[in-house]
PDB file of N, CA and C in Angstrom:
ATOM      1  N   UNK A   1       0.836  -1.168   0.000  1.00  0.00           N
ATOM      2  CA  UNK A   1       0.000   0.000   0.000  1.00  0.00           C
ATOM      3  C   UNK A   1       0.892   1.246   0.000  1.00  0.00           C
ATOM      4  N   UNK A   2       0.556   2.258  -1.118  1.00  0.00           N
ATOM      5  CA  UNK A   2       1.114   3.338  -0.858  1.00  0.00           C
ATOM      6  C   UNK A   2       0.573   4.708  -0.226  1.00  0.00           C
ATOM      7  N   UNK A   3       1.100   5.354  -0.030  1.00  0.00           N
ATOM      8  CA  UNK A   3       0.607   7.178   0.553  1.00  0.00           C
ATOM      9  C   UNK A   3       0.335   7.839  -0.312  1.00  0.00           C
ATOM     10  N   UNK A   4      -0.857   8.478  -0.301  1.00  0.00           N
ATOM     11  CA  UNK A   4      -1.051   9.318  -1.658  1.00  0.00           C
ATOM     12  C   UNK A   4      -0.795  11.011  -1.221  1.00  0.00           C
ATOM     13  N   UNK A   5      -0.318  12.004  -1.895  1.00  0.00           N
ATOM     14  CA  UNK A   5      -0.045  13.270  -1.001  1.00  0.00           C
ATOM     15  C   UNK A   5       0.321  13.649  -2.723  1.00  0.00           C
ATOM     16  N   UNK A   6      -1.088  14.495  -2.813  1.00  0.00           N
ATOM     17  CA  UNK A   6      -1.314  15.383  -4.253  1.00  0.00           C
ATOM     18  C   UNK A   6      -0.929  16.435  -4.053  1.00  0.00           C
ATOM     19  N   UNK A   7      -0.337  17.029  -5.065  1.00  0.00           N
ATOM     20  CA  UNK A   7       0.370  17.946  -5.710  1.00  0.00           C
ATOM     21  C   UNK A   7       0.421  18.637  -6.396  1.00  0.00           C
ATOM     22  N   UNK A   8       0.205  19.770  -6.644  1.00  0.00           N
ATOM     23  CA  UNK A   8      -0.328  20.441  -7.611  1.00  0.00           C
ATOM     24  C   UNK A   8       0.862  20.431  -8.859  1.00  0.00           C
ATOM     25  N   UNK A   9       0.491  20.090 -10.330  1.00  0.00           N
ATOM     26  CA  UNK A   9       1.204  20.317 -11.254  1.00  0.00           C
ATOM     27  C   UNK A   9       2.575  20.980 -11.898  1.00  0.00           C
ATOM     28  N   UNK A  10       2.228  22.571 -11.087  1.00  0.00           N
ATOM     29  CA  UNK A  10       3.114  23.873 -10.799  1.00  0.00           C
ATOM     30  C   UNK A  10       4.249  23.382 -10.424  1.00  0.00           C
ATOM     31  N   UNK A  11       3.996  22.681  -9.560  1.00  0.00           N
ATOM     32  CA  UNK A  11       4.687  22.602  -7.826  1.00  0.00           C
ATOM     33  C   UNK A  11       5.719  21.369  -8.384  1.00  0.00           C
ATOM     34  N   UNK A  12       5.192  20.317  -9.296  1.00  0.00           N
ATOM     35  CA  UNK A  12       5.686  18.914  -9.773  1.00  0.00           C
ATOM     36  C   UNK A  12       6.492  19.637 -10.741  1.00  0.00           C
ATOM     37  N   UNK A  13       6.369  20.160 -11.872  1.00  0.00           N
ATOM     38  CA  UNK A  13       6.959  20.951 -12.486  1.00  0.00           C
ATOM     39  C   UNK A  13       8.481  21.816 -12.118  1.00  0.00           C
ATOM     40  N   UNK A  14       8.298  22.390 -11.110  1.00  0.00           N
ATOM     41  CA  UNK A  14       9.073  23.422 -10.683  1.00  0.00           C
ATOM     42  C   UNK A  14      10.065  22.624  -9.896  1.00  0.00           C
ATOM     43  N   UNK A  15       9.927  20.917  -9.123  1.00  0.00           N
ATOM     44  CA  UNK A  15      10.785  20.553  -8.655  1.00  0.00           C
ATOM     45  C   UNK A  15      11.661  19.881  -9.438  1.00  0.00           C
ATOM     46  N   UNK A  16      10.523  19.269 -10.355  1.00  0.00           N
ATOM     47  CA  UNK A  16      11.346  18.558 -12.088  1.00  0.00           C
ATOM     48  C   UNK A  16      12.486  19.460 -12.408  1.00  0.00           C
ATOM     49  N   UNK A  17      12.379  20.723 -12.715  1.00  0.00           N
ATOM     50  CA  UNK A  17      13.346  21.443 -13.361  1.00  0.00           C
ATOM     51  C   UNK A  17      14.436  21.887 -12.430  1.00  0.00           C
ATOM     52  N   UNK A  18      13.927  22.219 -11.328  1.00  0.00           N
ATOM     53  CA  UNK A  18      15.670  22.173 -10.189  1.00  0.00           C
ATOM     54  C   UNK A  18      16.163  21.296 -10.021  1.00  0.00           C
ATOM     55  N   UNK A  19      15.451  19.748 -10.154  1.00  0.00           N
ATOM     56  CA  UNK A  19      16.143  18.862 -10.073  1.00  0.00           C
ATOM     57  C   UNK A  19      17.227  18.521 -10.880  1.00  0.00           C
ATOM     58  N   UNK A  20      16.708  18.838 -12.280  1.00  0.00           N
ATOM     59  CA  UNK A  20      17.256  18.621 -13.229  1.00  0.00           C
ATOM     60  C   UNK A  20      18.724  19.463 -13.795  1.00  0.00           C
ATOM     61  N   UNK A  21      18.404  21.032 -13.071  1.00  0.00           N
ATOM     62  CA  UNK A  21      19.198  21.626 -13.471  1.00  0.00           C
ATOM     63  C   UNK A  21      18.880  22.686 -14.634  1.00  0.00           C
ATOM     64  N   UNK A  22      17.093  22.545 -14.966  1.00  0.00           N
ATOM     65  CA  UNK A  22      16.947  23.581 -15.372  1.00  0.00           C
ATOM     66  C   UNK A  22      16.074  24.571 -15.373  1.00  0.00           C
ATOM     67  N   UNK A  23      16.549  24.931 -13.933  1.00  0.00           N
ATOM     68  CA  UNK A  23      15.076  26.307 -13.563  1.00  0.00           C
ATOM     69  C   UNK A  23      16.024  27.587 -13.893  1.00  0.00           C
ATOM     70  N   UNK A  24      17.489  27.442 -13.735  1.00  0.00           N
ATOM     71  CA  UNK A  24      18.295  28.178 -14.179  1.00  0.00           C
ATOM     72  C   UNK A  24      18.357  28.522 -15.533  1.00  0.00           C
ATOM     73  N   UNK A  25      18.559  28.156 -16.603  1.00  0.00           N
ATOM     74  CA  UNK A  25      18.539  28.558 -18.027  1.00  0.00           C
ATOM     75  C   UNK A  25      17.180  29.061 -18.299  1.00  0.00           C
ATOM     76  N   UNK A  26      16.202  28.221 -17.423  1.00  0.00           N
ATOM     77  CA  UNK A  26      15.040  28.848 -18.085  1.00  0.00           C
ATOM     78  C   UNK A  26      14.317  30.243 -17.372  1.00  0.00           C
ATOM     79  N   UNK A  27      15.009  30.314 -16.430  1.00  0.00           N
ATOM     80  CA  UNK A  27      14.508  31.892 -16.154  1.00  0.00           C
ATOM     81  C   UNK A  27      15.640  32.880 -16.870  1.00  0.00           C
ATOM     82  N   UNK A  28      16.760  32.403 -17.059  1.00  0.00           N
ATOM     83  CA  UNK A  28      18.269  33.714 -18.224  1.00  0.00           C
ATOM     84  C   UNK A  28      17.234  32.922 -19.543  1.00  0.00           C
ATOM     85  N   UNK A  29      16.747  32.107 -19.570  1.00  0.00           N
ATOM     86  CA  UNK A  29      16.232  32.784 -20.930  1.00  0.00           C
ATOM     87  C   UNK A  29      14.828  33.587 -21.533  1.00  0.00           C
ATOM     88  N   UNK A  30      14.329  33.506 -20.033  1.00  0.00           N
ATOM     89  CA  UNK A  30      13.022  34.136 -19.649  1.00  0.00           C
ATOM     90  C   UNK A  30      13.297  36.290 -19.844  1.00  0.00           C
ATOM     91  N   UNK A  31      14.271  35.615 -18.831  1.00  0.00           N
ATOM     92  CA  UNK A  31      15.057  37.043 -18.617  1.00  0.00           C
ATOM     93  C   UNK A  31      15.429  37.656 -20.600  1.00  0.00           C
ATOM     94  N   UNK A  32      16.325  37.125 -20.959  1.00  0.00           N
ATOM     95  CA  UNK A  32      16.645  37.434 -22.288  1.00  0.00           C
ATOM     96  C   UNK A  32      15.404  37.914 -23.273  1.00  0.00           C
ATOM     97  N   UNK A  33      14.380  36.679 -22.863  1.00  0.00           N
ATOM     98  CA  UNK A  33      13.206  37.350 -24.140  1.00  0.00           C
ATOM     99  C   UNK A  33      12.201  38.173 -23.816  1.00  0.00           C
ATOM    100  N   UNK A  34      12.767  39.031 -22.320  1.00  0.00           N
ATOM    101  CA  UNK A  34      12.479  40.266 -21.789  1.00  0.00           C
ATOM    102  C   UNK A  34      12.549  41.519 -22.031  1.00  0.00           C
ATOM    103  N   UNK A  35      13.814  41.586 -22.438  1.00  0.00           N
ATOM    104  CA  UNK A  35      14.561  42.770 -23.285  1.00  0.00           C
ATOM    105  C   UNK A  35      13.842  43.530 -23.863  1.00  0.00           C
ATOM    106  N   UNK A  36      12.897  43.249 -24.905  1.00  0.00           N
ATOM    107  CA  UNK A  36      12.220  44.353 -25.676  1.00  0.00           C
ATOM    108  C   UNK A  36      11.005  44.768 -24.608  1.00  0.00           C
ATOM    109  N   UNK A  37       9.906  44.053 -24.184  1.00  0.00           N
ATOM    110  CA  UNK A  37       9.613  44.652 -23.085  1.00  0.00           C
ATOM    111  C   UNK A  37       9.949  45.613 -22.126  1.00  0.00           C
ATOM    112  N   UNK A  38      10.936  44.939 -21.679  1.00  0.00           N
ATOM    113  CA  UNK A  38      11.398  45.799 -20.517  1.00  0.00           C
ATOM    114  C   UNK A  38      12.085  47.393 -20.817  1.00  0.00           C
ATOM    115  N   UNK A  39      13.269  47.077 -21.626  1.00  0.00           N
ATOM    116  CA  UNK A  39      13.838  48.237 -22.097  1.00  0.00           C
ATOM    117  C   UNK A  39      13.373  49.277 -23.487  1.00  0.00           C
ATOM    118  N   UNK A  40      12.045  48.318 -24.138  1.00  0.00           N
ATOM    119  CA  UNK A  40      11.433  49.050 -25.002  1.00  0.00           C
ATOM    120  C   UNK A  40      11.585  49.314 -26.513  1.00  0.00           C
ATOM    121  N   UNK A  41      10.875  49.261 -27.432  1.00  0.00           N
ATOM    122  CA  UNK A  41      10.967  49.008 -28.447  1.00  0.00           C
ATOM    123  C   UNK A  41      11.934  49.389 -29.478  1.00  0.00           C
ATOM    124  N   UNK A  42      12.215  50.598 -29.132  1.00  0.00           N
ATOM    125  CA  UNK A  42      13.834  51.790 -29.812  1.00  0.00           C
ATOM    126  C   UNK A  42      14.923  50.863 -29.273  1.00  0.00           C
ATOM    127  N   UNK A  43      15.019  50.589 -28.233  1.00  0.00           N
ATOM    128  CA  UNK A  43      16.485  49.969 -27.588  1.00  0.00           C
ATOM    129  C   UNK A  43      16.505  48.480 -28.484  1.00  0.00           C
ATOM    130  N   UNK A  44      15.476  48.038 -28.199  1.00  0.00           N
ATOM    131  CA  UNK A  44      15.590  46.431 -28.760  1.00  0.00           C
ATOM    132  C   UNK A  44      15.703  46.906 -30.642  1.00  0.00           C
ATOM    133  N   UNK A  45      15.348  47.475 -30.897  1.00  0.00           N
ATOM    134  CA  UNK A  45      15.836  47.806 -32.954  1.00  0.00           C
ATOM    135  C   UNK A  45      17.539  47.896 -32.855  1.00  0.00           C
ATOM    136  N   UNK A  46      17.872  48.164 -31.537  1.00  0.00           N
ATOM    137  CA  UNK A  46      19.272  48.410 -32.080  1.00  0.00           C
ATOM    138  C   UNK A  46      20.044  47.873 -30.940  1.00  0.00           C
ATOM    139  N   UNK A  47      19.440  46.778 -30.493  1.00  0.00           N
ATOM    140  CA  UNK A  47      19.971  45.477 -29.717  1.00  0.00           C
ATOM    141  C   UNK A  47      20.513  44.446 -30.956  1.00  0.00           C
ATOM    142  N   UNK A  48      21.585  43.738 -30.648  1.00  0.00           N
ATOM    143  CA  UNK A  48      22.246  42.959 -31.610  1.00  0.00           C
ATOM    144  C   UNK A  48      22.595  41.834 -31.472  1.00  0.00           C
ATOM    145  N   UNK A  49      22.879  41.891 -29.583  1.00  0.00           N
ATOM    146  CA  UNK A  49      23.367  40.331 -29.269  1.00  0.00           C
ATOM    147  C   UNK A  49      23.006  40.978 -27.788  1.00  0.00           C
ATOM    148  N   UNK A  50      22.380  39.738 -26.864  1.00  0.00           N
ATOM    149  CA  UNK A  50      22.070  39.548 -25.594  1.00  0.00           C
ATOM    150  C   UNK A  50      22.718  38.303 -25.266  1.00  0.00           C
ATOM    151  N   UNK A  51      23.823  38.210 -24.057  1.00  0.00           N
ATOM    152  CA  UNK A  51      24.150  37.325 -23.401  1.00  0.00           C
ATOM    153  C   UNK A  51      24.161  36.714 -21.828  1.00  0.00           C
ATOM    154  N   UNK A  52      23.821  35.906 -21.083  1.00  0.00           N
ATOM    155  CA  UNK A  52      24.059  36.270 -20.276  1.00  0.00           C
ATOM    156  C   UNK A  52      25.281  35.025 -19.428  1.00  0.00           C
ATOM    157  N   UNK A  53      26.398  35.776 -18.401  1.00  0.00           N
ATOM    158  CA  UNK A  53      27.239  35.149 -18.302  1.00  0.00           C
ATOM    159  C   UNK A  53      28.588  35.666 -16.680  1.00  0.00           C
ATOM    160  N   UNK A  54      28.043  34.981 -15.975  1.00  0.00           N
ATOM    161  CA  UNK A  54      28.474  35.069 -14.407  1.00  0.00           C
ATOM    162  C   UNK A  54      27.753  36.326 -13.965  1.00  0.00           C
ATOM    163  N   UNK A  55      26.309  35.798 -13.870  1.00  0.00           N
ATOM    164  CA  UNK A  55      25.021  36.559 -13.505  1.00  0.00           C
ATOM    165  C   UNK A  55      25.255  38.048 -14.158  1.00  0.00           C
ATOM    166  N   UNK A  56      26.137  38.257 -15.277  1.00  0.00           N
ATOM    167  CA  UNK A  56      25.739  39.877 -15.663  1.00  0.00           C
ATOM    168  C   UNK A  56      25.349  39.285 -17.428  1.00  0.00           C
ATOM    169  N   UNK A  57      24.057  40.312 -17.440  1.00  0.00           N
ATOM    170  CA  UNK A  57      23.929  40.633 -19.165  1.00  0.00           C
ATOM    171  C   UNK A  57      24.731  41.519 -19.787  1.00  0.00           C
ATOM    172  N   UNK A  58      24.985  40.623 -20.925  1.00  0.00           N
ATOM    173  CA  UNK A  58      26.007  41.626 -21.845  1.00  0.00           C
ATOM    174  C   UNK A  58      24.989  41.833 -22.863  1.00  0.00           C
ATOM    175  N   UNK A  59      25.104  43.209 -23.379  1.00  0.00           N
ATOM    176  CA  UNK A  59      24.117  43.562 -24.514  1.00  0.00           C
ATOM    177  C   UNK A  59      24.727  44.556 -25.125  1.00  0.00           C
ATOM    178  N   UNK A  60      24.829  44.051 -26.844  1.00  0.00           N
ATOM    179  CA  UNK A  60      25.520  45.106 -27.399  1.00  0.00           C
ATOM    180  C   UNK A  60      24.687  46.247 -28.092  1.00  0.00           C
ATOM    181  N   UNK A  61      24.785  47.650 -28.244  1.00  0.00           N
ATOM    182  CA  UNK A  61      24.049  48.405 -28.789  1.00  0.00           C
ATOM    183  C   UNK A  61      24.788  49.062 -29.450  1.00  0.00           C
ATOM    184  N   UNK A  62      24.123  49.078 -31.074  1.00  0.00           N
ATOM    185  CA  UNK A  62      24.574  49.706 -31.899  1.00  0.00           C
ATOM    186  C   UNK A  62      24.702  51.010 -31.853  1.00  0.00           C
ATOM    187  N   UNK A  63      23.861  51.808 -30.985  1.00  0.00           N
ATOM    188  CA  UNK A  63      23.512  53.749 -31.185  1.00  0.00           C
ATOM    189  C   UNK A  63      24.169  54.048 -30.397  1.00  0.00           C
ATOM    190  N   UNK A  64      25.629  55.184 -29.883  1.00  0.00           N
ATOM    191  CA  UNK A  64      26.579  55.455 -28.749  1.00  0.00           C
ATOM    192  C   UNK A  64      25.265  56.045 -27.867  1.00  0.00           C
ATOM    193  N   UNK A  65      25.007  57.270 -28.105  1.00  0.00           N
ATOM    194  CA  UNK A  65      23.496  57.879 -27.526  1.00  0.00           C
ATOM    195  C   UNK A  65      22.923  56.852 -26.307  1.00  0.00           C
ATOM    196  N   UNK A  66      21.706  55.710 -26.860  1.00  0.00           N
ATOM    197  CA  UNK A  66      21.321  54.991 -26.303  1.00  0.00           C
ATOM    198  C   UNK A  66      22.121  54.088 -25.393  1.00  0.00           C
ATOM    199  N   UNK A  67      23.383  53.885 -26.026  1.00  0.00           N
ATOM    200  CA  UNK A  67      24.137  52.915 -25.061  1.00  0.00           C
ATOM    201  C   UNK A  67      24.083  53.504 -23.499  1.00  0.00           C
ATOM    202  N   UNK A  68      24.534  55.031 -23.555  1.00  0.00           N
ATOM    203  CA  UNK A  68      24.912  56.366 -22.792  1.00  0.00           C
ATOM    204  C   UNK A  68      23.390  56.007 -21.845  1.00  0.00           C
ATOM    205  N   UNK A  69      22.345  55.901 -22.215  1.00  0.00           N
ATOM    206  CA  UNK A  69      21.278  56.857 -21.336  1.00  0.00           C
ATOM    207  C   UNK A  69      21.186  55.314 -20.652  1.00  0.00           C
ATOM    208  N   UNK A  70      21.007  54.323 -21.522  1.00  0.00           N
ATOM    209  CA  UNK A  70      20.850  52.788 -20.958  1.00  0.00           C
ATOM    210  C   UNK A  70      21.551  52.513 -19.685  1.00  0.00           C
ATOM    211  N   UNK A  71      22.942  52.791 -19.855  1.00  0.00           N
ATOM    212  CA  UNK A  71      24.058  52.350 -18.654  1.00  0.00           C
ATOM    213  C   UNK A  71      23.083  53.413 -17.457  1.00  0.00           C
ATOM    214  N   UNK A  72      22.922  54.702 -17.530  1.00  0.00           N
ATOM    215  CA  UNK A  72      22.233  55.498 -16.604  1.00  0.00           C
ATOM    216  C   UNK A  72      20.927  54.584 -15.808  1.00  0.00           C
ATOM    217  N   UNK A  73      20.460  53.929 -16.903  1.00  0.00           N
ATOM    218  CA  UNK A  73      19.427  53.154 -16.017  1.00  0.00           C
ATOM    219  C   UNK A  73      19.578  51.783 -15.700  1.00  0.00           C
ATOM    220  N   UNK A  74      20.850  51.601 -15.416  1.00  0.00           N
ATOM    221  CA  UNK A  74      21.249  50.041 -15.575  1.00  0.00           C
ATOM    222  C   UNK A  74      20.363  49.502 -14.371  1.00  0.00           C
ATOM    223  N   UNK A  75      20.534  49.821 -12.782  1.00  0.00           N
ATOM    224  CA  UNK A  75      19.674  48.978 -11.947  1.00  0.00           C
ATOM    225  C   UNK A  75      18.385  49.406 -11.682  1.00  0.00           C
ATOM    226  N   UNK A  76      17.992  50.127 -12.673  1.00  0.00           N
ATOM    227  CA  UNK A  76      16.554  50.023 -12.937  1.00  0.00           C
ATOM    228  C   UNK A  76      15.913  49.064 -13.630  1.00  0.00           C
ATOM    229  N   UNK A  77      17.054  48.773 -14.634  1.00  0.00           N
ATOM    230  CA  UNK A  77      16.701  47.570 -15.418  1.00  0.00           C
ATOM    231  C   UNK A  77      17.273  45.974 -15.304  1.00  0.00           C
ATOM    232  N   UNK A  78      18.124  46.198 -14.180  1.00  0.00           N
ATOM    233  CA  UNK A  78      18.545  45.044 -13.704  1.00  0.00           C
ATOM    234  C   UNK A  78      16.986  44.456 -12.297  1.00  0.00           C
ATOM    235  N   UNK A  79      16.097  45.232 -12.276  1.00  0.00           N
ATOM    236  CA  UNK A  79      15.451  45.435 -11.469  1.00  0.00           C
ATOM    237  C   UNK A  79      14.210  44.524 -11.902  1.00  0.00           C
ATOM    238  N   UNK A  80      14.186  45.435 -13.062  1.00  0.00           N
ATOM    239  CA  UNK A  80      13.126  45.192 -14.103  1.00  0.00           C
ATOM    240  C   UNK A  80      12.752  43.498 -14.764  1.00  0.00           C
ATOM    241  N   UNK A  81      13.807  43.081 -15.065  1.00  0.00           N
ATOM    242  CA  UNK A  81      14.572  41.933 -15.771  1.00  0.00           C
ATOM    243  C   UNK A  81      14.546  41.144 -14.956  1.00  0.00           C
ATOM    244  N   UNK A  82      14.884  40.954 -13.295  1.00  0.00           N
ATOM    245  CA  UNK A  82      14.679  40.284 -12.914  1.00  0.00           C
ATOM    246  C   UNK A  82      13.602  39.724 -12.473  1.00  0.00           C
ATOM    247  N   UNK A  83      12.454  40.800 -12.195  1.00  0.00           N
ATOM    248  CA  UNK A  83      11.203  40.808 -11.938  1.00  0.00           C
ATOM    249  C   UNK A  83      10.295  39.679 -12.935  1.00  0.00           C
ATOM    250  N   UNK A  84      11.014  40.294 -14.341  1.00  0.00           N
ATOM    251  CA  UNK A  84      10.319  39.097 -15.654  1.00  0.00           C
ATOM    252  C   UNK A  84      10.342  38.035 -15.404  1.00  0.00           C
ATOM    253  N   UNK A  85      12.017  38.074 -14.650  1.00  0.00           N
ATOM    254  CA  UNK A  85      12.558  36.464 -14.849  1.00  0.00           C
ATOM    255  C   UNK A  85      11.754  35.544 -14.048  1.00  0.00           C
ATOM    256  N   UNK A  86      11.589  36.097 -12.948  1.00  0.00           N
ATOM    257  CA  UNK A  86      11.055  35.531 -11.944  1.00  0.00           C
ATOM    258  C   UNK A  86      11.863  34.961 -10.932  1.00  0.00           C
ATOM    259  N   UNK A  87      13.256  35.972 -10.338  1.00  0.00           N
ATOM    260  CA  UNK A  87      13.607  35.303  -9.715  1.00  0.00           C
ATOM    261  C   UNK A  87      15.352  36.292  -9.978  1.00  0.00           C
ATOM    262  N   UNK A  88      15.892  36.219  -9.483  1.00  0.00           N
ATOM    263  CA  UNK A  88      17.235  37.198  -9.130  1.00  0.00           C
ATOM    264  C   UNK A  88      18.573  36.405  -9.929  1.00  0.00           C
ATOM    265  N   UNK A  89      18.222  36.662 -11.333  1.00  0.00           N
ATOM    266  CA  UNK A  89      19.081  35.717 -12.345  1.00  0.00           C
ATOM    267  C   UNK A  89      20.492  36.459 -12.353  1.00  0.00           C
ATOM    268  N   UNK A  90      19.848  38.231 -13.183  1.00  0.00           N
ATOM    269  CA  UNK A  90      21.383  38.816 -13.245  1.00  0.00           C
ATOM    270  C   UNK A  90      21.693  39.701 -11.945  1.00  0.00           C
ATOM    271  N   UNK A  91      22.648  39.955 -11.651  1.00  0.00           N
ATOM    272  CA  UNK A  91      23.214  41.401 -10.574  1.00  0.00           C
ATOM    273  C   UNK A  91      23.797  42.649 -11.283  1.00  0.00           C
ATOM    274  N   UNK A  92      23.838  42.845 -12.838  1.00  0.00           N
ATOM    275  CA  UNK A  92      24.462  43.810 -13.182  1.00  0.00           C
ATOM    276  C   UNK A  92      24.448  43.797 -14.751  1.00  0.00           C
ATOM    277  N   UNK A  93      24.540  44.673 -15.746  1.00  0.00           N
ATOM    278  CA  UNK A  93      24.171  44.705 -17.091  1.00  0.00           C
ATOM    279  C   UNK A  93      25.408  44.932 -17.558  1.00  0.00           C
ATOM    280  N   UNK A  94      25.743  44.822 -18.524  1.00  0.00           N
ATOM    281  CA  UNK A  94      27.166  45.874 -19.012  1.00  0.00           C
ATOM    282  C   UNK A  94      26.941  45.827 -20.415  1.00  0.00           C
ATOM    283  N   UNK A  95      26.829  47.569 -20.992  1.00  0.00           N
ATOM    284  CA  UNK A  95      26.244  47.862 -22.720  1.00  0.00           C
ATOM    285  C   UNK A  95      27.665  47.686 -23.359  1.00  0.00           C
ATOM    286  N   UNK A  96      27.880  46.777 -24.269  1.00  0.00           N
ATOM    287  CA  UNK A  96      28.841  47.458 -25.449  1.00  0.00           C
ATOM    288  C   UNK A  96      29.055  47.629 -26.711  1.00  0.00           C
TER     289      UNK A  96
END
């Protein structure tokens, strides 16, 4: 005879993927397909490459201008991003 002790789906889910090793990639990539959201439609036209790599995003921007005002709001948007992610993926952005 076994014990039965139900579980909600979510919950089965969410231990599957830490178990596994991937609640991590899937919130940096949650986080990543955040970007235009978060930082907005002008920034993401002249977004080129998003990485992310020892908890900081690297993101290159083509416009000097935008790079300039972006870095100004970096932990606003490190704020932001994580909020998407669901969970405290990056600590720091760096534009280049």
């Amino acid at each position: 005879m076994f014990k039965r002790y139900p579980e909600s789906l979510s919950l089965i889910l969410q231990k599957l993927l830490r178990d596994e090793g991937l609640e991590l990639p899937l919130k940096q990539r949650r986080l990543i397909d955040a970007w235009e959201k978060v930082a907005g439609k002008i920034a993401a036209r002249y977004t080129t490459q998003k990485f992310i790599k020892n908890q900081t995003l690297f993101v290159k921007i083509t416009n000097p201008a935008l790079r300039q005002d972006l870095t100004m709001m970096r932990s606003q948007l490190v704020a932001k991003l994580n909020r998407e992610a669901g969970g405290a993926v990056i600590m720091d952005i760096h534009f280049f």
